[in-house]
PDB file of N, CA and C in Angstrom:
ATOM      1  N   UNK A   1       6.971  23.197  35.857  1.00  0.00           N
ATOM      2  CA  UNK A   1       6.743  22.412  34.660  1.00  0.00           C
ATOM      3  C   UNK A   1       7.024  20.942  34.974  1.00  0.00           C
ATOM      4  N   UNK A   2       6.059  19.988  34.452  1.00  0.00           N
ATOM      5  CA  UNK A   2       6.381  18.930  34.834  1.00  0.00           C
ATOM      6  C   UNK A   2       6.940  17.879  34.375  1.00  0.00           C
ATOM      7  N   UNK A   3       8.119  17.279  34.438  1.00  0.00           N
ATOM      8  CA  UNK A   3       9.320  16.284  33.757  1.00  0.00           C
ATOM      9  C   UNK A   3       9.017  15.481  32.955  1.00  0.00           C
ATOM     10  N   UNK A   4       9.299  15.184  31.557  1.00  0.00           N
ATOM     11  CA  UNK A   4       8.627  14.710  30.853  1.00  0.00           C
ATOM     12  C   UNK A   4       9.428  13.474  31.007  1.00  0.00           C
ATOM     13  N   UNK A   5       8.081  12.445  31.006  1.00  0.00           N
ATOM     14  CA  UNK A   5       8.484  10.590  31.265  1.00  0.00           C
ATOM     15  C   UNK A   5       9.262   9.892  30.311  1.00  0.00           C
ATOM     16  N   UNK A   6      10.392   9.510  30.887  1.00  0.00           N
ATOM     17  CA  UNK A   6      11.063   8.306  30.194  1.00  0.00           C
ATOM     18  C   UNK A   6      10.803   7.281  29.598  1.00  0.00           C
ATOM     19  N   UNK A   7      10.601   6.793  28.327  1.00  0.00           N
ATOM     20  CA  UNK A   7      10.194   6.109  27.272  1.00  0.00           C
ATOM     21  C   UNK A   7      10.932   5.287  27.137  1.00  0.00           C
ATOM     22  N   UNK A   8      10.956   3.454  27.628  1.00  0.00           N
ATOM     23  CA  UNK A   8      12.298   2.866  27.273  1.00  0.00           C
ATOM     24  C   UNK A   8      11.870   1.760  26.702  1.00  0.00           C
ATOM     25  N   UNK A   9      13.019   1.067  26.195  1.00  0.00           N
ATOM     26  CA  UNK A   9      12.714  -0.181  25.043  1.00  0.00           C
ATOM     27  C   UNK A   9      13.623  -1.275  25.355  1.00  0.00           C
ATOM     28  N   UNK A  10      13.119  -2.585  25.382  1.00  0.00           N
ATOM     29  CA  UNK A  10      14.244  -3.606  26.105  1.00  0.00           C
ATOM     30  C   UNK A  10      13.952  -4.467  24.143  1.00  0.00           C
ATOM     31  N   UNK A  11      14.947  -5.349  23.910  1.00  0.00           N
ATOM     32  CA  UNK A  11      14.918  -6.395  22.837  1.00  0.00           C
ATOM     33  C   UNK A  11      13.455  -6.529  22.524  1.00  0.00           C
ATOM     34  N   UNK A  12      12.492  -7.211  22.977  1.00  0.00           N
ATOM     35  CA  UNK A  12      11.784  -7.518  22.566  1.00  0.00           C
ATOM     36  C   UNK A  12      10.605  -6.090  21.697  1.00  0.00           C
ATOM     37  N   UNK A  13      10.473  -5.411  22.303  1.00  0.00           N
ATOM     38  CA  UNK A  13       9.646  -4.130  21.679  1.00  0.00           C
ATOM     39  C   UNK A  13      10.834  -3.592  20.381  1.00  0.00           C
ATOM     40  N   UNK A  14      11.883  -3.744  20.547  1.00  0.00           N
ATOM     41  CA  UNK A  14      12.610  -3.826  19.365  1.00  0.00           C
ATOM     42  C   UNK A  14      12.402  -4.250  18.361  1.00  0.00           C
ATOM     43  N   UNK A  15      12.667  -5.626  18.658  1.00  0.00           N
ATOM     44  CA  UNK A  15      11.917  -6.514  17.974  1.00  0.00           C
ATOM     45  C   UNK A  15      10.686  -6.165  17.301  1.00  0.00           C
ATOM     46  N   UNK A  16       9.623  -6.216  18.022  1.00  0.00           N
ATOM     47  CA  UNK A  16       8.527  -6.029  17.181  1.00  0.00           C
ATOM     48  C   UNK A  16       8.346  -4.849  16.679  1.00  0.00           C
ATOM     49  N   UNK A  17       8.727  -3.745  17.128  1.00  0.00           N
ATOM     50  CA  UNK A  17       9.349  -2.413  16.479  1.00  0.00           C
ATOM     51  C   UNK A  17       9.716  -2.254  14.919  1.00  0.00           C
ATOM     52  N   UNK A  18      10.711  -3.370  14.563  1.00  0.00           N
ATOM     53  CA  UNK A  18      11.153  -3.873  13.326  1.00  0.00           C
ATOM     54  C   UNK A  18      11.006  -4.605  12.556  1.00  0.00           C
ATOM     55  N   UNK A  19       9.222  -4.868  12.993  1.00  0.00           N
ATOM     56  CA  UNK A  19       8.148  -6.041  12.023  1.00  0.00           C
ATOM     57  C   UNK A  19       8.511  -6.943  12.645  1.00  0.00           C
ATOM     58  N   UNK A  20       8.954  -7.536  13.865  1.00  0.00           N
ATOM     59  CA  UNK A  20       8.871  -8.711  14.253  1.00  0.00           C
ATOM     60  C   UNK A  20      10.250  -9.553  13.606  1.00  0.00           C
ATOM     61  N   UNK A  21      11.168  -9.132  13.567  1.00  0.00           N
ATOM     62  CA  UNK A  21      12.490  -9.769  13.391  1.00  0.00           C
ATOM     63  C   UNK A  21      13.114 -10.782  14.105  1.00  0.00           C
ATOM     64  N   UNK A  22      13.693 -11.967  14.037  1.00  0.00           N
ATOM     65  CA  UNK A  22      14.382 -12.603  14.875  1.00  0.00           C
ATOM     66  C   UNK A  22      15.039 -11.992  16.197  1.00  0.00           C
ATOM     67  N   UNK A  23      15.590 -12.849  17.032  1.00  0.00           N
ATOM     68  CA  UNK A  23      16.364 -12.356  18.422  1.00  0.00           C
ATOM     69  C   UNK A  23      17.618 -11.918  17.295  1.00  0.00           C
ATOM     70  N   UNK A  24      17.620 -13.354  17.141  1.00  0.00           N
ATOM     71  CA  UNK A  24      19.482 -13.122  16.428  1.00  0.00           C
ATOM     72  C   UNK A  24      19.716 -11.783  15.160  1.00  0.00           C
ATOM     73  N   UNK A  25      18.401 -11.572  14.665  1.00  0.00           N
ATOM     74  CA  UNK A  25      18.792 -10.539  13.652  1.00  0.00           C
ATOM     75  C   UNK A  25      18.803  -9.052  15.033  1.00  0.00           C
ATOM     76  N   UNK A  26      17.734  -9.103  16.045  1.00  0.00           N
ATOM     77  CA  UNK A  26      17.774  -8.202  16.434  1.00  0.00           C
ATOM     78  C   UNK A  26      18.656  -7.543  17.149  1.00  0.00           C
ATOM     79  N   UNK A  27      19.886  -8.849  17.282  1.00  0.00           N
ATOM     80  CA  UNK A  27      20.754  -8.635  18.139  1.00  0.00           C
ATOM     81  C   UNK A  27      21.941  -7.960  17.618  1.00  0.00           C
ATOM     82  N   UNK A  28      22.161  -8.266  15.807  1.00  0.00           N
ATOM     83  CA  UNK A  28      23.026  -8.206  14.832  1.00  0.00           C
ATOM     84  C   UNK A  28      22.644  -6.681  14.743  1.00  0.00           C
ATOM     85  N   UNK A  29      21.348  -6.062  15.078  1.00  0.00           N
ATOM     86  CA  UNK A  29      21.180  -4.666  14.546  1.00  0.00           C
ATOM     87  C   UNK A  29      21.177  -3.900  16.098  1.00  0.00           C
ATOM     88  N   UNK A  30      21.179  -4.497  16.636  1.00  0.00           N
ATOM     89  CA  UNK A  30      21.237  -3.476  18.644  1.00  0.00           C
ATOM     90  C   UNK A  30      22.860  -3.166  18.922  1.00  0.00           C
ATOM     91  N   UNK A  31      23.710  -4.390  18.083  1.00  0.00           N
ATOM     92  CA  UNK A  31      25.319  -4.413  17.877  1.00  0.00           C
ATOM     93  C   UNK A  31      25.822  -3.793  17.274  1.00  0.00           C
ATOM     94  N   UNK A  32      25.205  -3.041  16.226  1.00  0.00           N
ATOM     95  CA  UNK A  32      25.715  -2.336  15.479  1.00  0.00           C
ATOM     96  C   UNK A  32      26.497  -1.029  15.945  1.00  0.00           C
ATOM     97  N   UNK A  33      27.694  -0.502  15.222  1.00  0.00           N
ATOM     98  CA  UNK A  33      28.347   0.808  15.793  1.00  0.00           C
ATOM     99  C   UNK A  33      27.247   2.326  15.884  1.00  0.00           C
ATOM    100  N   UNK A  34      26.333   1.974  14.795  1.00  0.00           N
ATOM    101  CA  UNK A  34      25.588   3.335  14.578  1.00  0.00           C
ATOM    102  C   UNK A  34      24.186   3.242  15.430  1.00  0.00           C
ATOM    103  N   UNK A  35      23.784   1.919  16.101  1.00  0.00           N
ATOM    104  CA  UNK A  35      22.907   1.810  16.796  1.00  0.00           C
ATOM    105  C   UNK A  35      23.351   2.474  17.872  1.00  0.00           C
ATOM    106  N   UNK A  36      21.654   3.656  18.387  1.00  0.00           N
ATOM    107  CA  UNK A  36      22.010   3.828  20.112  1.00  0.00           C
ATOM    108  C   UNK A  36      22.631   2.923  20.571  1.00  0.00           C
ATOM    109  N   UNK A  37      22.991   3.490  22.031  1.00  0.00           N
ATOM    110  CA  UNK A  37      23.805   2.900  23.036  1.00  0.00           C
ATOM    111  C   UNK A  37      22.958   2.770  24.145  1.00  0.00           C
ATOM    112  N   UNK A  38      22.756   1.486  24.647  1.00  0.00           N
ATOM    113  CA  UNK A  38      21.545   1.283  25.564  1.00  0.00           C
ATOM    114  C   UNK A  38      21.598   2.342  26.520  1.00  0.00           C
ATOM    115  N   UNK A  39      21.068   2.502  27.482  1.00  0.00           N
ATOM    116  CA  UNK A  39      21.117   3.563  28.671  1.00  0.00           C
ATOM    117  C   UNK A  39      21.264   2.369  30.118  1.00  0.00           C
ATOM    118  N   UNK A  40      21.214   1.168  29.930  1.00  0.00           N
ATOM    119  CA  UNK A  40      21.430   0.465  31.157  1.00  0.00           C
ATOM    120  C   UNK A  40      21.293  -1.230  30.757  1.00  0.00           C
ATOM    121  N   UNK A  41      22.093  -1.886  31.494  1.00  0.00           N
ATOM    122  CA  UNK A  41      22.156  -3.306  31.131  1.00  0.00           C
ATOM    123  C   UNK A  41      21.839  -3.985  32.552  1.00  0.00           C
ATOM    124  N   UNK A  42      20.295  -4.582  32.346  1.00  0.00           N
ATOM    125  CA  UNK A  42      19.613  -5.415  33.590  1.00  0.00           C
ATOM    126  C   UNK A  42      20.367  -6.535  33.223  1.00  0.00           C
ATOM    127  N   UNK A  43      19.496  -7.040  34.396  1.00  0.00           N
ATOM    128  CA  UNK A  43      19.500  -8.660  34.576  1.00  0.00           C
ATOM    129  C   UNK A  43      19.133  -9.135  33.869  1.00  0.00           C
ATOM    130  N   UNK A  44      17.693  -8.575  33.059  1.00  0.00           N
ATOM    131  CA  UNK A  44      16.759  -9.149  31.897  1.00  0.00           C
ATOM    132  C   UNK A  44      17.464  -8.935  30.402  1.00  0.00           C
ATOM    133  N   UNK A  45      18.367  -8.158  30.444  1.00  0.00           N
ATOM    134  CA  UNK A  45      18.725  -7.415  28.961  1.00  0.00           C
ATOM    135  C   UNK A  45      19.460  -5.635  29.028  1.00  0.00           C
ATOM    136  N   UNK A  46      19.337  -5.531  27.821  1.00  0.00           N
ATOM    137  CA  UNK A  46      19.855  -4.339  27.645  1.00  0.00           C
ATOM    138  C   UNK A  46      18.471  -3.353  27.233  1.00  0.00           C
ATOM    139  N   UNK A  47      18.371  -2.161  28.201  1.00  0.00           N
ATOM    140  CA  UNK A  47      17.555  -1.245  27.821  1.00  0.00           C
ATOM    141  C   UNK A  47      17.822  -0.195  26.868  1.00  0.00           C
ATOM    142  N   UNK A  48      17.190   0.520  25.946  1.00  0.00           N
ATOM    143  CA  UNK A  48      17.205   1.906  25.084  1.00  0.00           C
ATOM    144  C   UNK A  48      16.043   3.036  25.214  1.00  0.00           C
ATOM    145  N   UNK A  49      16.267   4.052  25.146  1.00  0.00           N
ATOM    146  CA  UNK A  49      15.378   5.435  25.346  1.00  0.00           C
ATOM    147  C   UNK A  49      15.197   5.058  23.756  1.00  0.00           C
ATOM    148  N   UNK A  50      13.321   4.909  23.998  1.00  0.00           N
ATOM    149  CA  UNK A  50      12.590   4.955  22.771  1.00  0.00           C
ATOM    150  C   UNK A  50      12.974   5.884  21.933  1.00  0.00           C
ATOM    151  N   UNK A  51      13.002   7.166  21.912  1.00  0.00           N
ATOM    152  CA  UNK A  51      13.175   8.254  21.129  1.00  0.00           C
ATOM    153  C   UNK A  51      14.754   8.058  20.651  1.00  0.00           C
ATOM    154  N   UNK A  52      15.462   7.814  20.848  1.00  0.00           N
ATOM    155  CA  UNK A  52      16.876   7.158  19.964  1.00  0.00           C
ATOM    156  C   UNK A  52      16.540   6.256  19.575  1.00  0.00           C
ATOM    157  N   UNK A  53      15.888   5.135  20.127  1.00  0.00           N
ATOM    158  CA  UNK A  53      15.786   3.903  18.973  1.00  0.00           C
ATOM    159  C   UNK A  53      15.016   4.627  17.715  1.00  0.00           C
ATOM    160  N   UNK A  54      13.782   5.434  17.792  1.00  0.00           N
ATOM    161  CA  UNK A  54      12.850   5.702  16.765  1.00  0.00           C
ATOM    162  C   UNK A  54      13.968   6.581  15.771  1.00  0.00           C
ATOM    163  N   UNK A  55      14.753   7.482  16.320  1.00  0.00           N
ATOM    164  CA  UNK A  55      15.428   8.290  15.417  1.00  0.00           C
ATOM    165  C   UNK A  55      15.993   7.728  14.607  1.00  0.00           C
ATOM    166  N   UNK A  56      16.379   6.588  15.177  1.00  0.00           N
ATOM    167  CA  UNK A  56      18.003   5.300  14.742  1.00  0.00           C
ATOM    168  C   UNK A  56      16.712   4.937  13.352  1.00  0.00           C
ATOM    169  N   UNK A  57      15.527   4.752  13.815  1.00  0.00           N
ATOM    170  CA  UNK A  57      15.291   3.709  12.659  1.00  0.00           C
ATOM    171  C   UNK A  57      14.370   4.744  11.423  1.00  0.00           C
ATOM    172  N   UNK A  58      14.202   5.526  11.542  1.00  0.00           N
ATOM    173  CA  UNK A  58      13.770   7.017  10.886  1.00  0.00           C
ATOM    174  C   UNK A  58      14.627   7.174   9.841  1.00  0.00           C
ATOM    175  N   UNK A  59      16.150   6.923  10.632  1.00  0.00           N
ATOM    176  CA  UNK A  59      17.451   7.649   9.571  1.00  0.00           C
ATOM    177  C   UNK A  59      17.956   5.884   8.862  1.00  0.00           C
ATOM    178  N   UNK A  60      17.438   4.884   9.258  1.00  0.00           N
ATOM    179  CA  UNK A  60      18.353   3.400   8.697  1.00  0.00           C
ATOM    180  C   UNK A  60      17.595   2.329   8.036  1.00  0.00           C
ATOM    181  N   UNK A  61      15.585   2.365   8.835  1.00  0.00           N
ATOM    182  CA  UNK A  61      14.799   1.739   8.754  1.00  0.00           C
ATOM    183  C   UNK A  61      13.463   2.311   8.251  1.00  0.00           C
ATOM    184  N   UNK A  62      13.376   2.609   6.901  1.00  0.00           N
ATOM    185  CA  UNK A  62      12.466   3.443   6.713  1.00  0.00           C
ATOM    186  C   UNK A  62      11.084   2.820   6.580  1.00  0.00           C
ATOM    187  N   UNK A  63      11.026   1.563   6.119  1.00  0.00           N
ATOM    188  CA  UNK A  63      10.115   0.614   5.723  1.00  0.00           C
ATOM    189  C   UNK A  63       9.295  -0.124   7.280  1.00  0.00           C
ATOM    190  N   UNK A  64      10.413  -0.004   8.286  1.00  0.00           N
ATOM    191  CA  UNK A  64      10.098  -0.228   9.648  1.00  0.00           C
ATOM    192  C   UNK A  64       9.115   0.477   9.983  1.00  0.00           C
ATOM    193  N   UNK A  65       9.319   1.888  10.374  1.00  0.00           N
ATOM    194  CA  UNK A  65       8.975   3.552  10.402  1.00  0.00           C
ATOM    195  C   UNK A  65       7.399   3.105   9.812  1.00  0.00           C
ATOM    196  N   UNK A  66       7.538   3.097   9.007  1.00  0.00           N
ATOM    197  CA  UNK A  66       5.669   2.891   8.176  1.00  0.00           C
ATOM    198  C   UNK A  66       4.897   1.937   9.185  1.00  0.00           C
ATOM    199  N   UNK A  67       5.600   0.520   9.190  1.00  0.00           N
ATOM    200  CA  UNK A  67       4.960  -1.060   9.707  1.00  0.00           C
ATOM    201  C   UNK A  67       5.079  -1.565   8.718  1.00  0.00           C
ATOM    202  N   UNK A  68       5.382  -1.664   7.791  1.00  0.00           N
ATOM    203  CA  UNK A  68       5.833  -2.331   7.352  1.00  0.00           C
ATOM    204  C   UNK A  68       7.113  -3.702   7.328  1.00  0.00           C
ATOM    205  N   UNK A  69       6.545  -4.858   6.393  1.00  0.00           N
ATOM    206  CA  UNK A  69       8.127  -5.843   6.626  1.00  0.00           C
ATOM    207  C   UNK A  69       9.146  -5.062   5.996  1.00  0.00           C
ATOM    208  N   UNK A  70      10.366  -5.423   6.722  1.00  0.00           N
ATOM    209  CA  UNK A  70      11.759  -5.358   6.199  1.00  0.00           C
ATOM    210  C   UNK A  70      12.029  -5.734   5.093  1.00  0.00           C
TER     211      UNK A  70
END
């Protein structure tokens, strides 16, 4: 069976993830205690496994979830 591919998300796809939000708001919501926990911190930023960010915003961001603005 063959391994299913890793899906990851750095700030910016966040970002636009969440209608296009500021850095600074996006940063205020990646900080959060109930936000995933990245899976690795580059040089460029902090990475997240798509499928926790989507869950995170399923259960916090419902208006996101659609495409809708915040």
């Amino acid at each position: 069976m063959p391994a299913k591919p890793i899906s990851l998300m750095g700030a910016h796809e966040i970002r636009v993830r969440l209608g296009g939000v500021s850095r600074q708001r996006a940063y205020q919501i990646t900080t959060r205690a109930d936000f995933p926990k990245p899976v690795a911190d580059l040089a460029q930023g902090k990475i997240w496994l798509t499928e926790d960010v989507e869950t995170w915003m399923k259960a916090h961001r419902p208006a996101a979830d659609d495409g809708d603005e915040m």
